[in-house]
PDB file of N, CA and C in Angstrom:
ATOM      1  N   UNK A   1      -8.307 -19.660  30.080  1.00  0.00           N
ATOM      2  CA  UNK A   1      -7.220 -18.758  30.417  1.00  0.00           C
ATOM      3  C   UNK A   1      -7.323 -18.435  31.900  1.00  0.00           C
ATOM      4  N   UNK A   2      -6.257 -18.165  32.828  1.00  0.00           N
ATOM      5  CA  UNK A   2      -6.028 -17.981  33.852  1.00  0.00           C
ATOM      6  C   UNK A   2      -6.214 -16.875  34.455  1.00  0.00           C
ATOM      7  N   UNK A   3      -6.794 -16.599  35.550  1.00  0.00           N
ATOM      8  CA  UNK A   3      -7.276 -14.884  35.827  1.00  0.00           C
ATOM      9  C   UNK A   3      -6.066 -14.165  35.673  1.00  0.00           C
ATOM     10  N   UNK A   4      -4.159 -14.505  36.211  1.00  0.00           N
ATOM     11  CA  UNK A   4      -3.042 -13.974  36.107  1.00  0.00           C
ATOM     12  C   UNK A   4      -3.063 -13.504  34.425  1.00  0.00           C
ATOM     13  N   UNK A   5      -2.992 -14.318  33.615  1.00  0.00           N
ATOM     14  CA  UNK A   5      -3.228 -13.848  32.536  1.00  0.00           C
ATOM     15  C   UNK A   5      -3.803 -13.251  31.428  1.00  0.00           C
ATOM     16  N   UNK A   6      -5.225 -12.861  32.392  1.00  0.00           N
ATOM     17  CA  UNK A   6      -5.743 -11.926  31.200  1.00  0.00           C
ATOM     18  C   UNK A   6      -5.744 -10.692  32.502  1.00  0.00           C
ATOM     19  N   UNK A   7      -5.221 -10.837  33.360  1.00  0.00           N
ATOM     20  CA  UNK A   7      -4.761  -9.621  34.348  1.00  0.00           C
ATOM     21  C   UNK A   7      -3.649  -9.244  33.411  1.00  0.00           C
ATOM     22  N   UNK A   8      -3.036  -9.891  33.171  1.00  0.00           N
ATOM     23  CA  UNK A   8      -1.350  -9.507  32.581  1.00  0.00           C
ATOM     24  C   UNK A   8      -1.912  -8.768  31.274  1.00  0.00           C
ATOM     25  N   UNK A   9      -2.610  -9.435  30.494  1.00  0.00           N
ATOM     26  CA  UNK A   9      -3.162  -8.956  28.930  1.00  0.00           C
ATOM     27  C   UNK A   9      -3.507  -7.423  29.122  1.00  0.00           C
ATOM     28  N   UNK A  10      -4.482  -7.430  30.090  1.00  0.00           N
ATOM     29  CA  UNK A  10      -5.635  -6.511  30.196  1.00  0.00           C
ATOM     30  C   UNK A  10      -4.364  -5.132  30.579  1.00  0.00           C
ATOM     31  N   UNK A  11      -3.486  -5.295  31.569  1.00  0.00           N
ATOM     32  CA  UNK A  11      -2.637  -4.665  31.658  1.00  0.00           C
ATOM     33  C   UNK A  11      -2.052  -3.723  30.709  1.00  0.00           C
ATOM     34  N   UNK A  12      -1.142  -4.683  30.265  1.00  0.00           N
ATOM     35  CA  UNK A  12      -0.085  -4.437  28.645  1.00  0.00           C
ATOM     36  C   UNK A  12      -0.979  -3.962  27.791  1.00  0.00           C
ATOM     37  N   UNK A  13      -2.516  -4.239  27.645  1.00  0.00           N
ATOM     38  CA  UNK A  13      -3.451  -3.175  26.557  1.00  0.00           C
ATOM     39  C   UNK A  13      -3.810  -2.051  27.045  1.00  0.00           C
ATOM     40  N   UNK A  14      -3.775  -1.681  28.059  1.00  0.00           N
ATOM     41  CA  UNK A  14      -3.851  -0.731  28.820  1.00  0.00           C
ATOM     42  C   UNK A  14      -2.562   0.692  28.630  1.00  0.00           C
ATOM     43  N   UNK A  15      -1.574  -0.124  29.056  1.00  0.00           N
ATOM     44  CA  UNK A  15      -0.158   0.081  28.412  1.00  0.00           C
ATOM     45  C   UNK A  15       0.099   0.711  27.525  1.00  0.00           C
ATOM     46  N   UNK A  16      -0.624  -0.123  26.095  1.00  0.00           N
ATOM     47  CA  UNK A  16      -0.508   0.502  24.453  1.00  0.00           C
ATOM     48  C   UNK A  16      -1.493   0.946  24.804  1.00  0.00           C
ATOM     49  N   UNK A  17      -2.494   1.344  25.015  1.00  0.00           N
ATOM     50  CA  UNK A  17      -3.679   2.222  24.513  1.00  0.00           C
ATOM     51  C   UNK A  17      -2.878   3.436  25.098  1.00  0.00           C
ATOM     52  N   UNK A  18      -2.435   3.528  26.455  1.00  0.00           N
ATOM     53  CA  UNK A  18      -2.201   5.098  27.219  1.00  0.00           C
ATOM     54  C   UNK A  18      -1.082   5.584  25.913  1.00  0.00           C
ATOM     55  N   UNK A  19       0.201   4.656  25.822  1.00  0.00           N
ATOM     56  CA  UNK A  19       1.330   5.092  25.203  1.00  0.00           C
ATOM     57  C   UNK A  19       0.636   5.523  23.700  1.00  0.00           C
ATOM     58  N   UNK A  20      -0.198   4.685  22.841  1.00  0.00           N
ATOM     59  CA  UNK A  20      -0.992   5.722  21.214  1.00  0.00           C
ATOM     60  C   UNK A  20      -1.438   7.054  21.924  1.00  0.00           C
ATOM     61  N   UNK A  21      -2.142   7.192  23.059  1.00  0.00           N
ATOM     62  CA  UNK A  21      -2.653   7.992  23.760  1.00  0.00           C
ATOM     63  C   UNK A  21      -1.621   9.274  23.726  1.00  0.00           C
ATOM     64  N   UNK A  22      -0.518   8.973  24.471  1.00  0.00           N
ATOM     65  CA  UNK A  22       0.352   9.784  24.451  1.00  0.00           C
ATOM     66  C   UNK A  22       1.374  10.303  22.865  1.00  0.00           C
ATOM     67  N   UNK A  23       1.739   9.458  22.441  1.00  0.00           N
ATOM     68  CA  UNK A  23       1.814   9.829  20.865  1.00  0.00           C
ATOM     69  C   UNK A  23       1.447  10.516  19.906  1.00  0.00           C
ATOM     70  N   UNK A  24      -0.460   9.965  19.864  1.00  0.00           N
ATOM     71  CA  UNK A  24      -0.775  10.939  19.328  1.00  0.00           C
ATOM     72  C   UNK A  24      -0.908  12.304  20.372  1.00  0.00           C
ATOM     73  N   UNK A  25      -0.997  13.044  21.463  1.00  0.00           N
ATOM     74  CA  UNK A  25      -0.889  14.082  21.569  1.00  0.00           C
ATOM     75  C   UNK A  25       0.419  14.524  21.504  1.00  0.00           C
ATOM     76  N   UNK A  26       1.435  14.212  21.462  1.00  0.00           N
ATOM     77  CA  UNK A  26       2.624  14.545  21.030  1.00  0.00           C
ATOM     78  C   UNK A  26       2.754  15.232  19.702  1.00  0.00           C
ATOM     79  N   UNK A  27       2.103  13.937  18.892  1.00  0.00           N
ATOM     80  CA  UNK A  27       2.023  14.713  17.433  1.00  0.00           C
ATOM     81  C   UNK A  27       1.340  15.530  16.988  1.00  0.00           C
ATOM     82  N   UNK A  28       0.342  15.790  17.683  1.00  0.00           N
ATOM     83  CA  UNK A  28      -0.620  16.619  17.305  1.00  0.00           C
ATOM     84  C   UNK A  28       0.142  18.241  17.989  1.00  0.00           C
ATOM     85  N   UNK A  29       0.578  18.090  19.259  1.00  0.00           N
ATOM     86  CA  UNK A  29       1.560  19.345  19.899  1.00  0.00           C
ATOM     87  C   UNK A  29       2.485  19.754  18.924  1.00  0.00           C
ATOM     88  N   UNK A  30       3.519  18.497  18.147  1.00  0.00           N
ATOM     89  CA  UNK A  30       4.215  19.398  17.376  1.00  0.00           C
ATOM     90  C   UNK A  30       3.906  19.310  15.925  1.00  0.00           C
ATOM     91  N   UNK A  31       2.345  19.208  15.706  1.00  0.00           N
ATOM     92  CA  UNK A  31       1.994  20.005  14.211  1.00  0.00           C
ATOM     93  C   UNK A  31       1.806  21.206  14.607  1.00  0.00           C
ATOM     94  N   UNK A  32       0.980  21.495  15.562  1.00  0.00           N
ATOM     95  CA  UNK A  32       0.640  22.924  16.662  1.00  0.00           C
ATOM     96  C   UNK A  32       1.939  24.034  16.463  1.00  0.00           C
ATOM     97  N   UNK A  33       2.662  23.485  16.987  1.00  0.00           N
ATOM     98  CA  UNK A  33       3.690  24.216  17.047  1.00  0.00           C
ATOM     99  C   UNK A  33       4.769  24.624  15.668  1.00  0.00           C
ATOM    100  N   UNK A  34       4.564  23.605  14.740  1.00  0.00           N
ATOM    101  CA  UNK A  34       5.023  23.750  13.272  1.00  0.00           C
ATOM    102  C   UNK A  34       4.513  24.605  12.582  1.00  0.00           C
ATOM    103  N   UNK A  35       3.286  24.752  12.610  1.00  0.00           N
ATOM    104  CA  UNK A  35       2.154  25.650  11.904  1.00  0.00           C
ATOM    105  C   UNK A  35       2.408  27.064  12.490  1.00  0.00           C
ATOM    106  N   UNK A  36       2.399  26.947  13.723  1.00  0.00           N
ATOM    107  CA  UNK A  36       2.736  28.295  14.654  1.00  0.00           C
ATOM    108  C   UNK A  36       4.376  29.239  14.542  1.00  0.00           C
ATOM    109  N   UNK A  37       5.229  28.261  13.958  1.00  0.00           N
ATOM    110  CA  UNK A  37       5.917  28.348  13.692  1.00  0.00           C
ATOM    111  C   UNK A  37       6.239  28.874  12.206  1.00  0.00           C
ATOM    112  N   UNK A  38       5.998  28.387  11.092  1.00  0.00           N
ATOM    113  CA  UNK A  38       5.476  28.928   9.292  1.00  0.00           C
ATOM    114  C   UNK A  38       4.616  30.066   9.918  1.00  0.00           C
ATOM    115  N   UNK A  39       3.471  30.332  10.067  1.00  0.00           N
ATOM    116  CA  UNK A  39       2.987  31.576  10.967  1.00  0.00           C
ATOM    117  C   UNK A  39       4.353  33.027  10.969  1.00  0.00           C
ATOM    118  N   UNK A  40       4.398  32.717  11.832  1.00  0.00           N
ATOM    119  CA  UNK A  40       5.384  33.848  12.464  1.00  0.00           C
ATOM    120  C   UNK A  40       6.505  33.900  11.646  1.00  0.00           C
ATOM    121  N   UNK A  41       7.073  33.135  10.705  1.00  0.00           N
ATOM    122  CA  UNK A  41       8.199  33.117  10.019  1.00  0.00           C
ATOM    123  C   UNK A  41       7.304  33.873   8.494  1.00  0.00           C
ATOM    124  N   UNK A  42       6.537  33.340   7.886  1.00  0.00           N
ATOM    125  CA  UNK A  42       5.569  34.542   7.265  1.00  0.00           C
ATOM    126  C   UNK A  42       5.264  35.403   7.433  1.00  0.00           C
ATOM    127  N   UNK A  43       4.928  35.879   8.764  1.00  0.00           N
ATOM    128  CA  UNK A  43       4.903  37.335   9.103  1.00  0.00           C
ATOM    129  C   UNK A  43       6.069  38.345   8.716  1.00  0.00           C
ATOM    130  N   UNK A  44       7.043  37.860   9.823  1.00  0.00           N
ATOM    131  CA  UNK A  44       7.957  37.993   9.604  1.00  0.00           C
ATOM    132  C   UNK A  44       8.254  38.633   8.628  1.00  0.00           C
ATOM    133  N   UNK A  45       8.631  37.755   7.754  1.00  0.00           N
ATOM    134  CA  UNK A  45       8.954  37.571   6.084  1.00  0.00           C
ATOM    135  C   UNK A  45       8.249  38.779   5.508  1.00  0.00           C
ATOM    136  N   UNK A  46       6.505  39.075   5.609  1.00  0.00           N
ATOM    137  CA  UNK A  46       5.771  39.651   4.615  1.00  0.00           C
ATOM    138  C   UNK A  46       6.181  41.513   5.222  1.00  0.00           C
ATOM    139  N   UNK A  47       6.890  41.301   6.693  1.00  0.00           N
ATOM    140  CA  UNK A  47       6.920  42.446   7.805  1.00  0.00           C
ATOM    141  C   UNK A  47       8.261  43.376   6.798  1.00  0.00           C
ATOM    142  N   UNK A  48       8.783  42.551   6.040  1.00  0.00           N
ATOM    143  CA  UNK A  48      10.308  42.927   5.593  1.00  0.00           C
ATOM    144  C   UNK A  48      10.002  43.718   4.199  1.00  0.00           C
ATOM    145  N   UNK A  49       9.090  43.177   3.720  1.00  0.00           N
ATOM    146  CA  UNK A  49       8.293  43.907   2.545  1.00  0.00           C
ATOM    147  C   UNK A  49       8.035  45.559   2.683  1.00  0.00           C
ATOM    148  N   UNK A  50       8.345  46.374   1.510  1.00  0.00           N
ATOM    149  CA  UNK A  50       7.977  47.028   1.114  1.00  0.00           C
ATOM    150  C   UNK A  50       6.760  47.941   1.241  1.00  0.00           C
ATOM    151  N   UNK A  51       6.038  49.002   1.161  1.00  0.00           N
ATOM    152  CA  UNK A  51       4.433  49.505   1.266  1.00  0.00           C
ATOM    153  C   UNK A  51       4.247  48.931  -0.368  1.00  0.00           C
ATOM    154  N   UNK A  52       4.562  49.361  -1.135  1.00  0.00           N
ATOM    155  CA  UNK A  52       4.744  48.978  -2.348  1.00  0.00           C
ATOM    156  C   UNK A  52       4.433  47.128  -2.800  1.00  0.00           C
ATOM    157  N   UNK A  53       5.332  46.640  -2.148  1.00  0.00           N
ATOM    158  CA  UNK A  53       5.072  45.326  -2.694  1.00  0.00           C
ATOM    159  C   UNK A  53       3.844  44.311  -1.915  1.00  0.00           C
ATOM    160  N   UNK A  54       3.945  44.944  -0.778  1.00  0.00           N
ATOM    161  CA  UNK A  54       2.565  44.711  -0.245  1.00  0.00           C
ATOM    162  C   UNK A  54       1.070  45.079  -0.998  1.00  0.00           C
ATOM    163  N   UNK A  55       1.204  46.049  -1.740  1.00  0.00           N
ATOM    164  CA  UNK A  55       0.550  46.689  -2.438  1.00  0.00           C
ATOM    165  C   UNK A  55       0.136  45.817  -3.538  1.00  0.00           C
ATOM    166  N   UNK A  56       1.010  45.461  -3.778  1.00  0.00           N
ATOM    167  CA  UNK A  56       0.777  44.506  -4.809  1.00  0.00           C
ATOM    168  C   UNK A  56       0.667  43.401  -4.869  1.00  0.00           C
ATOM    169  N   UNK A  57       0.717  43.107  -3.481  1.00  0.00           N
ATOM    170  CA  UNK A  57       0.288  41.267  -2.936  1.00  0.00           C
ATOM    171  C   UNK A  57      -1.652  41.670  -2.464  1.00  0.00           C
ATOM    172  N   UNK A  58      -1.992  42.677  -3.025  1.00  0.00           N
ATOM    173  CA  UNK A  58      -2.924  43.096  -1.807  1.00  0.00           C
ATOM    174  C   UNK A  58      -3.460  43.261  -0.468  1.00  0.00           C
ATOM    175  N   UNK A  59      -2.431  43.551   0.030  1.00  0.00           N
ATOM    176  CA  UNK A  59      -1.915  43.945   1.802  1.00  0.00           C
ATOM    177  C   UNK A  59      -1.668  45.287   2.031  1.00  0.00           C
ATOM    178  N   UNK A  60      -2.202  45.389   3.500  1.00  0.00           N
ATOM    179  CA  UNK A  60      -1.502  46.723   3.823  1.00  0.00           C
ATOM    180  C   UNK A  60      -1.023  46.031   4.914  1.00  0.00           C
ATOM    181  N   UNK A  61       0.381  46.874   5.901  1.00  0.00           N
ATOM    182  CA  UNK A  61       1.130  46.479   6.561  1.00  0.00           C
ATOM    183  C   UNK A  61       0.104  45.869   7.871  1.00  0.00           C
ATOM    184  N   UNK A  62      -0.886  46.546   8.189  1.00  0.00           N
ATOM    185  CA  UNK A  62      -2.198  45.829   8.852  1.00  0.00           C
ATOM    186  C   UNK A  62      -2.794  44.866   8.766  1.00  0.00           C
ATOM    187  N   UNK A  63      -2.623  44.799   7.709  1.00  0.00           N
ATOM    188  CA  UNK A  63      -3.368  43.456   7.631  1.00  0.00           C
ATOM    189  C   UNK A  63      -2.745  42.299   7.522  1.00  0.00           C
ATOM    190  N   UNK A  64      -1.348  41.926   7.744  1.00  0.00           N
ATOM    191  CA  UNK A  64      -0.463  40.645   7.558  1.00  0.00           C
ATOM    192  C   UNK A  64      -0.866  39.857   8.474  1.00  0.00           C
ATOM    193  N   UNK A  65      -0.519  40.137   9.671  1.00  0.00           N
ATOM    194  CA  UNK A  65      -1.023  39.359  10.827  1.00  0.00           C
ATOM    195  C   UNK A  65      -2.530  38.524  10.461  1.00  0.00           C
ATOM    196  N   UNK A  66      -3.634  39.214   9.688  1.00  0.00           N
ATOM    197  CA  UNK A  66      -4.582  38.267   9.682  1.00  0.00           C
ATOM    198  C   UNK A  66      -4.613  37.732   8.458  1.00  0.00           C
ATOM    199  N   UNK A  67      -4.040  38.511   7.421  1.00  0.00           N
ATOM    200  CA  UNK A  67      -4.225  37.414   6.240  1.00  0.00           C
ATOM    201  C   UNK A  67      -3.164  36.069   6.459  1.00  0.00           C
ATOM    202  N   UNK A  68      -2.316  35.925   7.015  1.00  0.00           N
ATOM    203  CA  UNK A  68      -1.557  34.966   7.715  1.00  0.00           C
ATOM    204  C   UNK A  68      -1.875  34.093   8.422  1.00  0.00           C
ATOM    205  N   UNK A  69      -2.955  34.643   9.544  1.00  0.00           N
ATOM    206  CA  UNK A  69      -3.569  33.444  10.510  1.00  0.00           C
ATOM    207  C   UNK A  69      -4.932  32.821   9.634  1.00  0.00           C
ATOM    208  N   UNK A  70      -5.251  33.068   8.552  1.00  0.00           N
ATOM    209  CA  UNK A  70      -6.492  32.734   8.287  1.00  0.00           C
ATOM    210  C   UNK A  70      -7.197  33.616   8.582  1.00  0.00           C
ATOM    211  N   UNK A  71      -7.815  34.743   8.586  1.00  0.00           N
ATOM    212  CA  UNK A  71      -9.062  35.642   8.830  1.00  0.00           C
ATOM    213  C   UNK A  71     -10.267  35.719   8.243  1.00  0.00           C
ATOM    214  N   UNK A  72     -10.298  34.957   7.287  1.00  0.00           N
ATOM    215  CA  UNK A  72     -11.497  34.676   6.646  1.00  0.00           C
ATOM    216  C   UNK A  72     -11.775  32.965   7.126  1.00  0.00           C
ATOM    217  N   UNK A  73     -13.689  32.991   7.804  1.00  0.00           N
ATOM    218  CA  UNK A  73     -14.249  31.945   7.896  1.00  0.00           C
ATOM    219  C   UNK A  73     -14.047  30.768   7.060  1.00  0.00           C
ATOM    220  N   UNK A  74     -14.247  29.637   7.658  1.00  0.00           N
ATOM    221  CA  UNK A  74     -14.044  28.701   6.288  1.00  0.00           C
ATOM    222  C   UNK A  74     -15.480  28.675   5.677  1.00  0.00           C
ATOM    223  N   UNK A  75     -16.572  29.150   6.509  1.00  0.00           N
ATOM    224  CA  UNK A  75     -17.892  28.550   5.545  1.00  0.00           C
ATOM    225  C   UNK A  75     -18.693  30.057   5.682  1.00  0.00           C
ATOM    226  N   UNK A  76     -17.620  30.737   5.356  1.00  0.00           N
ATOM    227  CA  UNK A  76     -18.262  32.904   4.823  1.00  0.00           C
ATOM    228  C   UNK A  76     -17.365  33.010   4.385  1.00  0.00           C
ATOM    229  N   UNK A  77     -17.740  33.867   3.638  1.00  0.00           N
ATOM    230  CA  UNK A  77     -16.812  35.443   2.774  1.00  0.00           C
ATOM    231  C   UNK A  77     -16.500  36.589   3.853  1.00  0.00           C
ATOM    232  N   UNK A  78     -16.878  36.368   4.629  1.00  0.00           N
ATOM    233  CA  UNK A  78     -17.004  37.759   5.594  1.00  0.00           C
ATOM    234  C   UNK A  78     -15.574  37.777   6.252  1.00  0.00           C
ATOM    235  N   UNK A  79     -14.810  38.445   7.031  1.00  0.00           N
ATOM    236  CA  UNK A  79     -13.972  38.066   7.695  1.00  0.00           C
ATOM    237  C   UNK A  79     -13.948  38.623   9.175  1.00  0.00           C
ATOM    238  N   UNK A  80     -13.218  37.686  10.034  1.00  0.00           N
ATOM    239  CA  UNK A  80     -13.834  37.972  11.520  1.00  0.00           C
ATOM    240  C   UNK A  80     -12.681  38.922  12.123  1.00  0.00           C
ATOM    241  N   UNK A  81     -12.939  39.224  13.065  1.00  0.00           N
ATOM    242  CA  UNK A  81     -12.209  40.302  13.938  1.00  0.00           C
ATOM    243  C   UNK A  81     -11.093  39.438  14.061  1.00  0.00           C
ATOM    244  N   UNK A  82     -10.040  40.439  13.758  1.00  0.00           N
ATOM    245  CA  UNK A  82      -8.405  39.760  14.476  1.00  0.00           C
ATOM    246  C   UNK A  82      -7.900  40.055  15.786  1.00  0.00           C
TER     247      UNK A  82
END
């Protein structure tokens, strides 16, 4: 093979590697932002609730924001500061 042509190869793989490169952070930005998005639309949502029916989801109006983001560790019972 000709040095022009695995110049050319080496190139164009270069090419696709940056462009998966860029893709996947694309996709990964808008799971980010999807999740962040269900987030705040749950809040939201749980914000419209009742003292009462919160009550009975086991919430107080305080605590939505973290039972929402996850506030409990994945590998404890404990739960961390919000």
């Amino acid at each position: 093979m000709s040095p022009i042509i695995s110049t050319s190869a080496a190139r164009q793989s270069g090419a696709c590697e940056l462009f998966g490169r860029m893709a996947r952070a694309a996709r990964h930005g808008w799971q980010l932002y999807r999740a962040w998005y269900v987030q705040e639309a749950t809040i939201a949502y749980l914000k419209t609730l009742s003292d009462r029916q919160l009550k009975d989801i086991g919430l107080t109006r305080s605590q939505i924001g973290c039972a929402v983001r996850g506030a409990f560790d994945r590998h404890s019972t404990h739960p961390r500061d919000c």
